[in-house]
PDB file of N, CA and C in Angstrom:
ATOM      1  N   UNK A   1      12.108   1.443   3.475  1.00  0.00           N
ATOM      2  CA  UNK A   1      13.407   1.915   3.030  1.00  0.00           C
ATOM      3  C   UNK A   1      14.447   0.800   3.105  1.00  0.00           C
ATOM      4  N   UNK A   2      14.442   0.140   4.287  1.00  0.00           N
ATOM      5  CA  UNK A   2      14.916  -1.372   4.392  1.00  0.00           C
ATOM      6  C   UNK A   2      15.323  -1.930   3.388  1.00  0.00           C
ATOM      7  N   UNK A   3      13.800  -2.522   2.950  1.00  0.00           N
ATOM      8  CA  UNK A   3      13.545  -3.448   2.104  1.00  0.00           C
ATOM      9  C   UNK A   3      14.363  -2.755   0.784  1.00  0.00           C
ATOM     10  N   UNK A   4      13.879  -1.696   0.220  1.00  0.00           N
ATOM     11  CA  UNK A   4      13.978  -1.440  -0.866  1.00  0.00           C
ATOM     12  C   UNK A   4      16.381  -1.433  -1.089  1.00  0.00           C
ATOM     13  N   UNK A   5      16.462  -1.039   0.425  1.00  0.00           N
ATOM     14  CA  UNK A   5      18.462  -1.346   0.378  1.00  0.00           C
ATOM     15  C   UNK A   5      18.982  -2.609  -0.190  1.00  0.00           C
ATOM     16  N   UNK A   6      18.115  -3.277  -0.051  1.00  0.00           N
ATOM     17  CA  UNK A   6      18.544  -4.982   0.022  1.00  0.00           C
ATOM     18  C   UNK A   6      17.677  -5.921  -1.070  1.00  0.00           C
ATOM     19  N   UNK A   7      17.027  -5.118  -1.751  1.00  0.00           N
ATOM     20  CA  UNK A   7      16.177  -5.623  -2.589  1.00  0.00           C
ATOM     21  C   UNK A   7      17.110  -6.856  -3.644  1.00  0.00           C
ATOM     22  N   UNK A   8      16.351  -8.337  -3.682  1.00  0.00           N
ATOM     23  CA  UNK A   8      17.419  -8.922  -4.643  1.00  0.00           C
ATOM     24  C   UNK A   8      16.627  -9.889  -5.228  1.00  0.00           C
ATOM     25  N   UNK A   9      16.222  -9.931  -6.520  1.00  0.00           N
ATOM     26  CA  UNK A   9      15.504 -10.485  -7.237  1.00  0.00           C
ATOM     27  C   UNK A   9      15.854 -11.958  -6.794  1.00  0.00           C
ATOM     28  N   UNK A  10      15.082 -12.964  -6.846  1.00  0.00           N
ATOM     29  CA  UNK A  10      14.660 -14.262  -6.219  1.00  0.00           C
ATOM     30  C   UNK A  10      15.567 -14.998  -7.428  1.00  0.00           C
ATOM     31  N   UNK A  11      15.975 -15.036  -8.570  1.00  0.00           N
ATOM     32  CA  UNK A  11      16.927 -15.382  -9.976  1.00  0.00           C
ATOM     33  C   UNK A  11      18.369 -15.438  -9.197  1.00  0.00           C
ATOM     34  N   UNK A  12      18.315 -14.528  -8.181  1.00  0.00           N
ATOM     35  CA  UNK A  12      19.760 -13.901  -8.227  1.00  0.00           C
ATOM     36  C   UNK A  12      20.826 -14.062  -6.519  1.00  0.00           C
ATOM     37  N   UNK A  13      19.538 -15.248  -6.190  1.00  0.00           N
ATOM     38  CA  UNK A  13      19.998 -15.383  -4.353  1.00  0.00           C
ATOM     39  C   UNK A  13      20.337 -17.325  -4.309  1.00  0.00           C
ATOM     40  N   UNK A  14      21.575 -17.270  -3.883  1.00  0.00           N
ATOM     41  CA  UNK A  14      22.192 -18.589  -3.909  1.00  0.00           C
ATOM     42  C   UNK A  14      21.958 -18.982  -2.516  1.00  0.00           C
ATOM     43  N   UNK A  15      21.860 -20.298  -1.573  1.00  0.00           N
ATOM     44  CA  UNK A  15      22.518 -20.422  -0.532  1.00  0.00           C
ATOM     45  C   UNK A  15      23.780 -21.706  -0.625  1.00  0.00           C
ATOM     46  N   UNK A  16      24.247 -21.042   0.329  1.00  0.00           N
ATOM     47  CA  UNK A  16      26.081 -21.720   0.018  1.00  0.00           C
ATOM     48  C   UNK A  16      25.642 -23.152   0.924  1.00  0.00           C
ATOM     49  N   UNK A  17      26.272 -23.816   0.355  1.00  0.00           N
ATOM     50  CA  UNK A  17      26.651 -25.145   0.467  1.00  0.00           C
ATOM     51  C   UNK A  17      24.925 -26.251   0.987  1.00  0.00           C
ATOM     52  N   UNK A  18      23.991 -25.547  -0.020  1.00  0.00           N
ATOM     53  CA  UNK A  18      23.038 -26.092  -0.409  1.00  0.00           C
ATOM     54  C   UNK A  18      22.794 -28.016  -0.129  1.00  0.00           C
ATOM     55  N   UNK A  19      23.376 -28.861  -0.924  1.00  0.00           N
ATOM     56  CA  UNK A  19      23.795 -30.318  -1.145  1.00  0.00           C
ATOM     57  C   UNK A  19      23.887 -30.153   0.728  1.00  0.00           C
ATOM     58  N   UNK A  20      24.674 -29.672   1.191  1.00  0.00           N
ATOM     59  CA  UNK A  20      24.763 -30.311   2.781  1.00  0.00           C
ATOM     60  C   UNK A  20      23.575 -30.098   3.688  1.00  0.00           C
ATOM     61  N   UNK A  21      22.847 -28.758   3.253  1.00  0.00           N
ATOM     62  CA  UNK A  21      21.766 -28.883   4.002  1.00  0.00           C
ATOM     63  C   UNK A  21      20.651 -29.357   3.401  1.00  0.00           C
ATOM     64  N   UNK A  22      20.265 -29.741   2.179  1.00  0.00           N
ATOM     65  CA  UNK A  22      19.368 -30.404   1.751  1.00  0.00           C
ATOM     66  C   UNK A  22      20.161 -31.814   2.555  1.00  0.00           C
ATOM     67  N   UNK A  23      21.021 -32.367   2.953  1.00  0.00           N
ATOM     68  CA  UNK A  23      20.848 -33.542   3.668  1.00  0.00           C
ATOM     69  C   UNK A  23      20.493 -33.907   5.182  1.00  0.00           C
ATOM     70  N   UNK A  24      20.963 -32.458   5.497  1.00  0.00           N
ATOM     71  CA  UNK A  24      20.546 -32.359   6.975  1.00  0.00           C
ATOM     72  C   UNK A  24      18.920 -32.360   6.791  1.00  0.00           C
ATOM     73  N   UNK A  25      18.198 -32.047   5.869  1.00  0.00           N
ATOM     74  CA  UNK A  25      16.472 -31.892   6.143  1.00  0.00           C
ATOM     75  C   UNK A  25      16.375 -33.261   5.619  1.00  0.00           C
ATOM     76  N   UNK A  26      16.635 -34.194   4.904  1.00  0.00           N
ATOM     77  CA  UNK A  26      16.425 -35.841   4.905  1.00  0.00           C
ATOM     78  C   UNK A  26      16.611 -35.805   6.393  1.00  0.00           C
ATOM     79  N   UNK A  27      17.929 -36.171   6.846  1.00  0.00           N
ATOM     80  CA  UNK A  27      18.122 -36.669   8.490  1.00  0.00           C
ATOM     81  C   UNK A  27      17.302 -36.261   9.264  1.00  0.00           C
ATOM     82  N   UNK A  28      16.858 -34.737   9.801  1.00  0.00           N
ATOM     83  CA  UNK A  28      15.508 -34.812  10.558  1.00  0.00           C
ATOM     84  C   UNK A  28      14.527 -33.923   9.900  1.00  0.00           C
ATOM     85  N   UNK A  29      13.832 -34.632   9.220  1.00  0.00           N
ATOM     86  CA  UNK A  29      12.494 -33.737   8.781  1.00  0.00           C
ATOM     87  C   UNK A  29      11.871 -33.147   9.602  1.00  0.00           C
ATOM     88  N   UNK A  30      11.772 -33.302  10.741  1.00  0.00           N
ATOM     89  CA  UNK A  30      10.517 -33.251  11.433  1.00  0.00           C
ATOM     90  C   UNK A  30      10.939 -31.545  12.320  1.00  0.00           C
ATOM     91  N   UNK A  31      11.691 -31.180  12.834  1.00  0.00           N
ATOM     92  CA  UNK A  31      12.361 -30.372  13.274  1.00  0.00           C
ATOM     93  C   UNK A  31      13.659 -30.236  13.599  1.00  0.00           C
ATOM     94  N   UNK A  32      14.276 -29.364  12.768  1.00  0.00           N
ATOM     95  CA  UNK A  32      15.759 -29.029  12.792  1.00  0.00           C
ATOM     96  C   UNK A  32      15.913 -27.373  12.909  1.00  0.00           C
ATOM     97  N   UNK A  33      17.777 -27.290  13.100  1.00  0.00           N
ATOM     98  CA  UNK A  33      18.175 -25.992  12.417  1.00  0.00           C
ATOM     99  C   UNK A  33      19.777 -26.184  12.100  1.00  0.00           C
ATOM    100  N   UNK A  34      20.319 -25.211  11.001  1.00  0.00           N
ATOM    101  CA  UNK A  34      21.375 -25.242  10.544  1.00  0.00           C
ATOM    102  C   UNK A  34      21.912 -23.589  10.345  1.00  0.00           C
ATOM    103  N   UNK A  35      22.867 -24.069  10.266  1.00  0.00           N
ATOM    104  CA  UNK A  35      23.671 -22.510  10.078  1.00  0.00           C
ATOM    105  C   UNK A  35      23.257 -22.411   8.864  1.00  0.00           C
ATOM    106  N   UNK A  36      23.667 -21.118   8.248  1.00  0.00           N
ATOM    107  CA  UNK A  36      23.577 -21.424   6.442  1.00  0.00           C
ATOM    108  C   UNK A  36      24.101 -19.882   6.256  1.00  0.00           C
ATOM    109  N   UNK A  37      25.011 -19.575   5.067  1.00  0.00           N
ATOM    110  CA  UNK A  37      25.082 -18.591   4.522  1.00  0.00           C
ATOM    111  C   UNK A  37      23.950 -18.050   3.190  1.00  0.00           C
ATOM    112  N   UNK A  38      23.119 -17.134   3.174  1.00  0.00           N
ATOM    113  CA  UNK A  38      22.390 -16.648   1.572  1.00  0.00           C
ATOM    114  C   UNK A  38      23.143 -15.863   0.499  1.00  0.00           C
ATOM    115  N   UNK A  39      23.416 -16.094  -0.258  1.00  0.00           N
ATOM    116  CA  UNK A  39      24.082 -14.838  -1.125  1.00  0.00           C
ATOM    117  C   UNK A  39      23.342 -14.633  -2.216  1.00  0.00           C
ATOM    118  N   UNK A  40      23.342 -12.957  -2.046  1.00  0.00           N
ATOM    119  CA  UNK A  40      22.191 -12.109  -3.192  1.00  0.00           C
ATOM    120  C   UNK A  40      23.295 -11.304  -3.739  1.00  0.00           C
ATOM    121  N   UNK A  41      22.508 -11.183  -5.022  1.00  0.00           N
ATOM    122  CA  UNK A  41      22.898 -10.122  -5.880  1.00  0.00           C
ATOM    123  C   UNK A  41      22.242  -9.172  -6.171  1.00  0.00           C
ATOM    124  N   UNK A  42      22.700  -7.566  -6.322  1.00  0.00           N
ATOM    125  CA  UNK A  42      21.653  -6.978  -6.759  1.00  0.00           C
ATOM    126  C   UNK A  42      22.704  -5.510  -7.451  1.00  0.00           C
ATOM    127  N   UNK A  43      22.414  -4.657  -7.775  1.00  0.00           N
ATOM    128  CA  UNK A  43      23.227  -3.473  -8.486  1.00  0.00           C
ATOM    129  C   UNK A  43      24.115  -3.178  -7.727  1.00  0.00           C
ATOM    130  N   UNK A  44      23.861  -2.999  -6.114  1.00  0.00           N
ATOM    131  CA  UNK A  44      25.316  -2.311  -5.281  1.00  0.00           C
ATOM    132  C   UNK A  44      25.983  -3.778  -5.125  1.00  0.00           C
ATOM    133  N   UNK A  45      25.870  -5.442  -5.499  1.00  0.00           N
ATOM    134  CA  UNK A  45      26.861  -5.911  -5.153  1.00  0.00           C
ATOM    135  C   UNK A  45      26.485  -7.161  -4.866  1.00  0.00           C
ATOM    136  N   UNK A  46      27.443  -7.487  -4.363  1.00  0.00           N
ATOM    137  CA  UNK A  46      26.974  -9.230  -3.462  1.00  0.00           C
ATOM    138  C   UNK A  46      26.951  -9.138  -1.703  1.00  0.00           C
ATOM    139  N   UNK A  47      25.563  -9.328  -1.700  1.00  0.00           N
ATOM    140  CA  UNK A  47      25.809  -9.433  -0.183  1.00  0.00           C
ATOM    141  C   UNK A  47      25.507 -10.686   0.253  1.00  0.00           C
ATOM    142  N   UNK A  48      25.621 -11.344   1.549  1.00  0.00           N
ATOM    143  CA  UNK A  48      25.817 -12.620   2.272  1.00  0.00           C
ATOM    144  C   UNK A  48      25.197 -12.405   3.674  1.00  0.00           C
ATOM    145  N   UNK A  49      23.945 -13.143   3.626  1.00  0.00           N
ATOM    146  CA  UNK A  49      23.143 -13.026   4.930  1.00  0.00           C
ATOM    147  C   UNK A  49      23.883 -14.310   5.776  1.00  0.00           C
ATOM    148  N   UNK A  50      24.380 -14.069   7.012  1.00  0.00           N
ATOM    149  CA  UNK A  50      24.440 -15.522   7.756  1.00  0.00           C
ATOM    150  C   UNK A  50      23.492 -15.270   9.085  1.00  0.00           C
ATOM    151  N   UNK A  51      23.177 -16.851   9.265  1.00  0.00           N
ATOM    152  CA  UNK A  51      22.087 -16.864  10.238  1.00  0.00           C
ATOM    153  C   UNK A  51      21.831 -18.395  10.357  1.00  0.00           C
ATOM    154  N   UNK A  52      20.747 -18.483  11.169  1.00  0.00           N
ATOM    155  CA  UNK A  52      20.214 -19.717  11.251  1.00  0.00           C
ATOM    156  C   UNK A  52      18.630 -19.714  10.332  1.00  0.00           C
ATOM    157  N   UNK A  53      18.899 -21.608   9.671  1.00  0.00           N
ATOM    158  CA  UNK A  53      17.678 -21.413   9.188  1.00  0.00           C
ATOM    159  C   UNK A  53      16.807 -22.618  10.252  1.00  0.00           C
ATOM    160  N   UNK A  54      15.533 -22.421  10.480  1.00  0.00           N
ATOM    161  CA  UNK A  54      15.340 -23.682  11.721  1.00  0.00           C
ATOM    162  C   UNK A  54      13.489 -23.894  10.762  1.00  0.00           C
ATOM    163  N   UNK A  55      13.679 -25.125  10.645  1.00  0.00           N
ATOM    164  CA  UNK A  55      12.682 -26.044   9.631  1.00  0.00           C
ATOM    165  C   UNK A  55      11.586 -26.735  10.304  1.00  0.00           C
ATOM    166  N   UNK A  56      10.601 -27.274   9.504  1.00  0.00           N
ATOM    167  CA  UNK A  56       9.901 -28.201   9.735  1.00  0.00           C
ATOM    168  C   UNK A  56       9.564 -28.767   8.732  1.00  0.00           C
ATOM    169  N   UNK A  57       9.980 -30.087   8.008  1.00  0.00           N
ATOM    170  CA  UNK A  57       9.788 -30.261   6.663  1.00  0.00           C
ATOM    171  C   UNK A  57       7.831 -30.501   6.544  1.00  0.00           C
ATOM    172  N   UNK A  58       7.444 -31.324   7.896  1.00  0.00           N
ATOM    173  CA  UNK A  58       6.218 -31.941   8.104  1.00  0.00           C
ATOM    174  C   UNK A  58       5.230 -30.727   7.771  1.00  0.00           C
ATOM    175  N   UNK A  59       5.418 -29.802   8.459  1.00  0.00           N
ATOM    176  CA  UNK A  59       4.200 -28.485   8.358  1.00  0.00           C
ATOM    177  C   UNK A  59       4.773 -27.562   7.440  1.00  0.00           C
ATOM    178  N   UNK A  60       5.789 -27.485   6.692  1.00  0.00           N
ATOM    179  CA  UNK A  60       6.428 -26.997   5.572  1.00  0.00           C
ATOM    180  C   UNK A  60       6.560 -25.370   5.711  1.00  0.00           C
ATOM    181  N   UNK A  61       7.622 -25.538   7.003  1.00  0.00           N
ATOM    182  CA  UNK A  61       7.438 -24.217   7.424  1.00  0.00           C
ATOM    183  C   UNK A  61       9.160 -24.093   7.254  1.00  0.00           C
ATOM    184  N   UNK A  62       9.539 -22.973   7.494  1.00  0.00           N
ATOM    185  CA  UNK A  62      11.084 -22.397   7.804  1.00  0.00           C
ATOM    186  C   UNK A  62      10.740 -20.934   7.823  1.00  0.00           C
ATOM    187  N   UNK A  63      11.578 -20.608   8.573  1.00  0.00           N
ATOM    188  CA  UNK A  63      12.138 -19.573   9.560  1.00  0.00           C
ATOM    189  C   UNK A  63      14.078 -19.659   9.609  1.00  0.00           C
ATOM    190  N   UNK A  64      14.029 -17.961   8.683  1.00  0.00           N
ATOM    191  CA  UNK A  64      15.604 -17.758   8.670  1.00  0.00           C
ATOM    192  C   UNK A  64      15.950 -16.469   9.706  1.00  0.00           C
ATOM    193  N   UNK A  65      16.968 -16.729  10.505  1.00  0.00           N
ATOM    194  CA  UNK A  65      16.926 -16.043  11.860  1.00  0.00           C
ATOM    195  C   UNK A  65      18.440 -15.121  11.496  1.00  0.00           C
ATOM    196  N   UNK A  66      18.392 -13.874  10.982  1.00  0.00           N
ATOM    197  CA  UNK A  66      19.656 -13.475  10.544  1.00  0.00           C
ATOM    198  C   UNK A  66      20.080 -12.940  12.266  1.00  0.00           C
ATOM    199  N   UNK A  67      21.529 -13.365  11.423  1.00  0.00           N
ATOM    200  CA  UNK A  67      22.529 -12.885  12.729  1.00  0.00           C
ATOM    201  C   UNK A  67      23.764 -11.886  11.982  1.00  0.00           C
ATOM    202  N   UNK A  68      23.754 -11.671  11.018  1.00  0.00           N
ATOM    203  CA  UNK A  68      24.738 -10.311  10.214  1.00  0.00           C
ATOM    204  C   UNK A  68      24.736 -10.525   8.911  1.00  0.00           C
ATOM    205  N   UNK A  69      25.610  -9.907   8.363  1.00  0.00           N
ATOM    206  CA  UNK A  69      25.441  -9.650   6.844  1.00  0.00           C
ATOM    207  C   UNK A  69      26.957  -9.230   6.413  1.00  0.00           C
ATOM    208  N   UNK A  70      27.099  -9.341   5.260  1.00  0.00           N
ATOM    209  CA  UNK A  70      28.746  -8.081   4.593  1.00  0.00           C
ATOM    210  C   UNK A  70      27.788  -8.099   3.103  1.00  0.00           C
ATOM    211  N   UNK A  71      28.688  -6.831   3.196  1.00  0.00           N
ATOM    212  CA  UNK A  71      28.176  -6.621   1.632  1.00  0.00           C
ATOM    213  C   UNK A  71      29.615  -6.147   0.597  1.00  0.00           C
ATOM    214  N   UNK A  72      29.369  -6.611  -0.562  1.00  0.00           N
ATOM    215  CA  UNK A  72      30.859  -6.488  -1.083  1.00  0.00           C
ATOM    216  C   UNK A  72      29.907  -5.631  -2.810  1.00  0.00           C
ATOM    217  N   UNK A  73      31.174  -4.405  -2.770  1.00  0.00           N
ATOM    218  CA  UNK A  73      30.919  -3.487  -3.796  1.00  0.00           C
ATOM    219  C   UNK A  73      31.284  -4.304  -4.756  1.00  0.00           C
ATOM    220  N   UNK A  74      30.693  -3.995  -6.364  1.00  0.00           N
ATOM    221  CA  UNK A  74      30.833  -4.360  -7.596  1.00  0.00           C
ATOM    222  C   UNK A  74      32.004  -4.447  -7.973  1.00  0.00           C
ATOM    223  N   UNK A  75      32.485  -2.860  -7.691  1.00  0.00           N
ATOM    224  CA  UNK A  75      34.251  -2.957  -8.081  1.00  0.00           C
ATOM    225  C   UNK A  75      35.302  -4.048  -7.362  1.00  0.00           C
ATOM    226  N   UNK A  76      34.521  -4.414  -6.150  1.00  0.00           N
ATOM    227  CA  UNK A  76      35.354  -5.192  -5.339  1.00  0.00           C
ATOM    228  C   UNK A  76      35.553  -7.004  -6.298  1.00  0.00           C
ATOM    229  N   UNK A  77      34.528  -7.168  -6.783  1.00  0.00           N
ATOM    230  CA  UNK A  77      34.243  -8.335  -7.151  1.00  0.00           C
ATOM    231  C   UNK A  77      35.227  -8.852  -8.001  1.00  0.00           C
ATOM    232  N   UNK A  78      35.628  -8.021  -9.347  1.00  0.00           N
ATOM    233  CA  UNK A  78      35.956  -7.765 -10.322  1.00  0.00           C
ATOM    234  C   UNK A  78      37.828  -7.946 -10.167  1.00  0.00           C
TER     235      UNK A  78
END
C-alpha cells in the first residue's frame, strides 16, 4: 500500500543539486556519504525525499537512508 502512495515513475525523479554530488563521488570513491534531496513526481504532486545517500563507487553500491519527506499538492504548484 506504501509503495503503491509514492509510486513515481523513474522519467520523473530529479535529485537536487546533482553537479555537487557527482563531485563529492570523484573526491572519495571509495566510501562516502552526502546529504541529498530526491524529487518525484507523480499525479498527487511533487514530493521531496531528504536523507542521506552513503556510496561506494568501488563495489558500486549506494544506500539512500531517508530521514522525511513533504509532499506538495498539484494545485499548490501552479
Amino acid at each position: 500500500m506504501l509503495m503503491k502512495q509514492y509510486a513515481i515513475d523513474i522519467a520523473d525523479i530529479k535529485i537536487k543539486d546533482e553537479e555537487l554530488l557527482t563531485n563529492q563521488f570523484f573526491k572519495h570513491p571509495q566510501l562516502s556519504q552526502e546529504s541529498i534531496c530526491i524529487e518525484g513526481k507523480n499525479q498527487d504532486g511533487i514530493i521531496n525525499f531528504f536523507g542521506t545517500i552513503h556510496y561506494n563507487l568501488f563495489n558500486k553500491l549506494a544506500v539512500f537512508e531517508m530521514h522525511g519527506f513533504e509532499k506538495t499538492a498539484p494545485e499548490e504548484i501552479n
